[in-house]
N, C-alpha and C. Protein backbone atom coordinates (compact mmCIF):
# COMPACT_ATOMS: atom_id res chain seq x y z
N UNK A 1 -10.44 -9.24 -15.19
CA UNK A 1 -9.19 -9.55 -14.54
C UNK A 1 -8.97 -11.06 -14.58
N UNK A 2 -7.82 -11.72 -14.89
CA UNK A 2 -7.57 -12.77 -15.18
C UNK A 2 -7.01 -13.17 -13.64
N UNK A 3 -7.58 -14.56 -13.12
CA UNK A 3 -7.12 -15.02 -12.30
C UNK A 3 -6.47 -16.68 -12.14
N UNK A 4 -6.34 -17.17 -11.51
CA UNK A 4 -5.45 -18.40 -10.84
C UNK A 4 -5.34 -19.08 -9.77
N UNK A 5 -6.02 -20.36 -10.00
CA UNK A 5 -6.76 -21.70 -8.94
C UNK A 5 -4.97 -21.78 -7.85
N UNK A 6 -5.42 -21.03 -6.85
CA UNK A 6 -4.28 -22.40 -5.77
C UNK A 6 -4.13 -22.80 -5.18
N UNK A 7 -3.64 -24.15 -4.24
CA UNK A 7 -4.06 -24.56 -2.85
C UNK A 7 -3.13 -23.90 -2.28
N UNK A 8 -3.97 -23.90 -0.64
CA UNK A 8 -3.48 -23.30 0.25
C UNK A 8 -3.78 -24.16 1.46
N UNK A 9 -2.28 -24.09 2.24
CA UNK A 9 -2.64 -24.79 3.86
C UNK A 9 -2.74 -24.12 5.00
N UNK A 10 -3.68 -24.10 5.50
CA UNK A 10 -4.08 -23.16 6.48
C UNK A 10 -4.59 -23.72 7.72
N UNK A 11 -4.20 -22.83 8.77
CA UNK A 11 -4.22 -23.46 9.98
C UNK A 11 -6.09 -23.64 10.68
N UNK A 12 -6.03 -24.64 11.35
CA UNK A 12 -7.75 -24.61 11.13
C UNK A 12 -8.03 -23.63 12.57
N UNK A 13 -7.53 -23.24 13.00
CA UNK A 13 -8.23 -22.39 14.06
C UNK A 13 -8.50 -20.68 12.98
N UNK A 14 -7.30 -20.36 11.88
CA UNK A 14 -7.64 -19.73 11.06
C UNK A 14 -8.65 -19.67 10.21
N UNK A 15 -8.65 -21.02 10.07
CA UNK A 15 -9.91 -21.64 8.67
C UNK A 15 -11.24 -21.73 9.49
N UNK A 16 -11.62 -21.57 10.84
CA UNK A 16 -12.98 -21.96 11.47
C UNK A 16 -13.21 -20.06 11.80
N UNK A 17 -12.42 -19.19 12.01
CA UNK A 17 -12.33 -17.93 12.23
C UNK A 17 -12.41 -17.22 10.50
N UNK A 18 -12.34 -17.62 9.96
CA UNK A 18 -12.36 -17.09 8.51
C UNK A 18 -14.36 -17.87 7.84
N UNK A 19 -14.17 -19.17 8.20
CA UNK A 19 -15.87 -19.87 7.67
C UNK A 19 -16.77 -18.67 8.55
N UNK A 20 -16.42 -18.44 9.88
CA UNK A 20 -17.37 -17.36 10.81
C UNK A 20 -17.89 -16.26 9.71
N UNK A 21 -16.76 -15.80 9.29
CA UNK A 21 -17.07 -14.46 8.54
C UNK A 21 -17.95 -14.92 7.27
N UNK A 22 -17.37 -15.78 6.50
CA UNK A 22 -18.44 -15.92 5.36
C UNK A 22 -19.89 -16.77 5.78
N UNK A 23 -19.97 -16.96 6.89
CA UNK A 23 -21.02 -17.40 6.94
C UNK A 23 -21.88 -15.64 7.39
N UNK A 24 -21.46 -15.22 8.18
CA UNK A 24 -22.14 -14.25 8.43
C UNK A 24 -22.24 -13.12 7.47
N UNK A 25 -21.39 -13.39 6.36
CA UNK A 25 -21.92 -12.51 5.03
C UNK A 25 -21.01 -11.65 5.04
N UNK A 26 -19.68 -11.87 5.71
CA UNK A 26 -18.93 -10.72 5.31
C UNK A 26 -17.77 -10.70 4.77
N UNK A 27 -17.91 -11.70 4.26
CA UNK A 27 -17.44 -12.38 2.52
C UNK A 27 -18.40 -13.42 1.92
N UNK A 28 -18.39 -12.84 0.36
CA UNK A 28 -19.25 -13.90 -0.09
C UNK A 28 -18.76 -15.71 -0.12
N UNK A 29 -17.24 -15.67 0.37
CA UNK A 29 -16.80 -17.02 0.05
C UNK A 29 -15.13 -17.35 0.61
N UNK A 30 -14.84 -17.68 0.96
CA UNK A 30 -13.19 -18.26 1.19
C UNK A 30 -12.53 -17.30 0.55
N UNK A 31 -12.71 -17.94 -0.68
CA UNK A 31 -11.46 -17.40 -2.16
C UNK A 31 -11.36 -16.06 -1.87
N UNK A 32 -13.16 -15.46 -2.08
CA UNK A 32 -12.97 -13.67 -2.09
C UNK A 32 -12.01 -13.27 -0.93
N UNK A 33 -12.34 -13.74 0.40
CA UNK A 33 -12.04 -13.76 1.99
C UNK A 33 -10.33 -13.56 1.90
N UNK A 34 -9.71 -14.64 1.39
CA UNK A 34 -8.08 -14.73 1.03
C UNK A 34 -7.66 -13.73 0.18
N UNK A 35 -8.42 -13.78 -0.58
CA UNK A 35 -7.73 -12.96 -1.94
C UNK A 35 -7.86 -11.45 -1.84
N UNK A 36 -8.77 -10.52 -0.67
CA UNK A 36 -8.60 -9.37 -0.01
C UNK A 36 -7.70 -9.14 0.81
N UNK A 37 -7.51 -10.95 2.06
CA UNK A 37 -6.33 -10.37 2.68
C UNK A 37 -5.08 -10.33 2.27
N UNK A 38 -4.94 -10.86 1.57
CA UNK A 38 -3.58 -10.99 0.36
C UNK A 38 -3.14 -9.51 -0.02
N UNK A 39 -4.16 -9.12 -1.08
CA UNK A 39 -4.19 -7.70 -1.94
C UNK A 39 -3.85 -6.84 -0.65
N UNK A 40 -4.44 -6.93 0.50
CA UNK A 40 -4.06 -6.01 1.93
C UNK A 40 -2.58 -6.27 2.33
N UNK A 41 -2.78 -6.97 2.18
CA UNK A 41 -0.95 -7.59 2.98
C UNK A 41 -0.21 -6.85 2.23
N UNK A 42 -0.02 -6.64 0.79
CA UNK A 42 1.16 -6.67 -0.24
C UNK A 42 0.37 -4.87 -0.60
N UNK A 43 -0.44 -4.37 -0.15
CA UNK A 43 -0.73 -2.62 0.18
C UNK A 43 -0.09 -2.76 1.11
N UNK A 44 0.38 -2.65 2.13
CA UNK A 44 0.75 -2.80 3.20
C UNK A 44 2.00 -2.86 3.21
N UNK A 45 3.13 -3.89 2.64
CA UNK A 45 4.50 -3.95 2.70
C UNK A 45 4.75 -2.91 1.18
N UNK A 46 4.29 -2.45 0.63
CA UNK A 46 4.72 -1.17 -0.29
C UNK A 46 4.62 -0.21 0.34
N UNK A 47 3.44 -0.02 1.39
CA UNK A 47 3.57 1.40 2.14
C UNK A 47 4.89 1.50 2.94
N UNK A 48 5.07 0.33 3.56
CA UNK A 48 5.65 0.23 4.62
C UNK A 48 7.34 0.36 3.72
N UNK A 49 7.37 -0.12 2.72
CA UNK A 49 8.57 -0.33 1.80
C UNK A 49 8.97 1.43 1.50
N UNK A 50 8.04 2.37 1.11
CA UNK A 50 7.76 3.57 0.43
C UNK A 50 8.42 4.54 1.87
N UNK A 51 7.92 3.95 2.51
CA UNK A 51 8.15 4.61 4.08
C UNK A 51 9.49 4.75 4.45
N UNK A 52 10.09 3.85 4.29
CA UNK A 52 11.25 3.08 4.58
C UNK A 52 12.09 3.95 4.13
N UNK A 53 12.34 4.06 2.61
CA UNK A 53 13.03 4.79 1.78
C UNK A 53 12.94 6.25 2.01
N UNK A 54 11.73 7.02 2.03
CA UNK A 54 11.38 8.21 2.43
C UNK A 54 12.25 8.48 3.55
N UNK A 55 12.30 7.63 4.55
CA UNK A 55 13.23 7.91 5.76
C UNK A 55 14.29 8.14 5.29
N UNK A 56 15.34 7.74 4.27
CA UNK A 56 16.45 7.93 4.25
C UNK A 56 16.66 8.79 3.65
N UNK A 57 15.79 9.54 3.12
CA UNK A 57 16.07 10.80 2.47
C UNK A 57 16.60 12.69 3.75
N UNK A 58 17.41 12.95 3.26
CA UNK A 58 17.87 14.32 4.04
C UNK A 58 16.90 15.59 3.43
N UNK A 59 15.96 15.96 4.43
CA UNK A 59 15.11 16.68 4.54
C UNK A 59 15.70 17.68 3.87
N UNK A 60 16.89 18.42 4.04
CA UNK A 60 17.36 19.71 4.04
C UNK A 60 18.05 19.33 2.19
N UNK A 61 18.52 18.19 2.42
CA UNK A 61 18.95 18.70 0.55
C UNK A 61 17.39 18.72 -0.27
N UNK A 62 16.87 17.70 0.20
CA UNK A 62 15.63 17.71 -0.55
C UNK A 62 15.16 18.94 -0.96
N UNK A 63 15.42 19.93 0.28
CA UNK A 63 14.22 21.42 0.36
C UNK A 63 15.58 21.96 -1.33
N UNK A 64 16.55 22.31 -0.43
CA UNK A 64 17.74 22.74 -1.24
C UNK A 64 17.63 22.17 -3.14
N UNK A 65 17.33 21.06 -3.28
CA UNK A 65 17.30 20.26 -4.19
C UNK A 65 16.29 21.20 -4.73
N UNK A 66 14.65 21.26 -4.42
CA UNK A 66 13.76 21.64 -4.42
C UNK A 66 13.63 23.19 -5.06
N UNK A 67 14.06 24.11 -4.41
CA UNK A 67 14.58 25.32 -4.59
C UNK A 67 15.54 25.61 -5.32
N UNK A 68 16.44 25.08 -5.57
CA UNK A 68 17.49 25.24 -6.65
C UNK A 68 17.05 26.14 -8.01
N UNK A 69 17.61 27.15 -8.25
CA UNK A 69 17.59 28.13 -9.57
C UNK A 69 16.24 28.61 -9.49
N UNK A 70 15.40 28.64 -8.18
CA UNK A 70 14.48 29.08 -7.67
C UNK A 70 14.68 30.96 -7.33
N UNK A 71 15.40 31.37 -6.97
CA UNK A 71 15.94 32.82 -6.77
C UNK A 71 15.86 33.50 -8.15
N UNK A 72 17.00 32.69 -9.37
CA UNK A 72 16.81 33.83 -10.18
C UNK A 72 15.96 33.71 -10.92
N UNK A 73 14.77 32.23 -11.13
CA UNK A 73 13.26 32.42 -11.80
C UNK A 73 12.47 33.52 -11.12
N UNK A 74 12.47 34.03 -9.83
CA UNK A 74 11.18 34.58 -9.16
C UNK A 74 10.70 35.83 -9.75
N UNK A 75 11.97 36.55 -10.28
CA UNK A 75 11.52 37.91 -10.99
C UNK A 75 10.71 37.26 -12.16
N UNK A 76 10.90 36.93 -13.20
CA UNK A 76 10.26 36.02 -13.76
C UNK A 76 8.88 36.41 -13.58
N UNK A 77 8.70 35.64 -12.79
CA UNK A 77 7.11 35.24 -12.50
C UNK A 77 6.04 36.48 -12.19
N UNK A 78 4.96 36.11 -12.85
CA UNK A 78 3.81 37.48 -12.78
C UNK A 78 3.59 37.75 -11.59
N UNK A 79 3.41 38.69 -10.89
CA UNK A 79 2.72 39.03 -9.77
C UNK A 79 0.87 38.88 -9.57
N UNK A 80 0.86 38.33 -8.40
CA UNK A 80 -0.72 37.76 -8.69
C UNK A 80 -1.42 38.91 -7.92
């Protein structure tokens, strides 16, 4: 995976609460430390984005949508 050096300004009560963790090993380092909560953040506003949209959908055409030319396939279909 190809990556990319960048500064960042960060607040130091953040930056002394973030050294805690990599010192105690639960990041190997800053960079890794940022660059998880990042990748989390931006999972996060797609769910939340995905969500969003889903809401505006009408349950009932969906089903309708769904079912459509559903009646006269069923004969059709093998009996299990």
């Amino acid at each position: 995976m190809a990556a990319s050096k960048i500064a960042i300004t960060i607040d130091d009560n953040v930056l002394k609460r973030l050294d805690l963790l990599v010192r105690s090993k639960f990041f190997p380092n800053r960079s890794r430390a940022i660059q998880e909560a990042v990748s989390e953040k931006l999972m996060r506003l797609e769910k939340s984005r995905l969500a969003q949209e889903c809401a505006k959908l009408n349950p009932d055409f969906e089903q309708a949508l769904a079912e459509e030319g559903m009646s006269s396939e069923i004969e059709e279909w093998p009996e299990y």
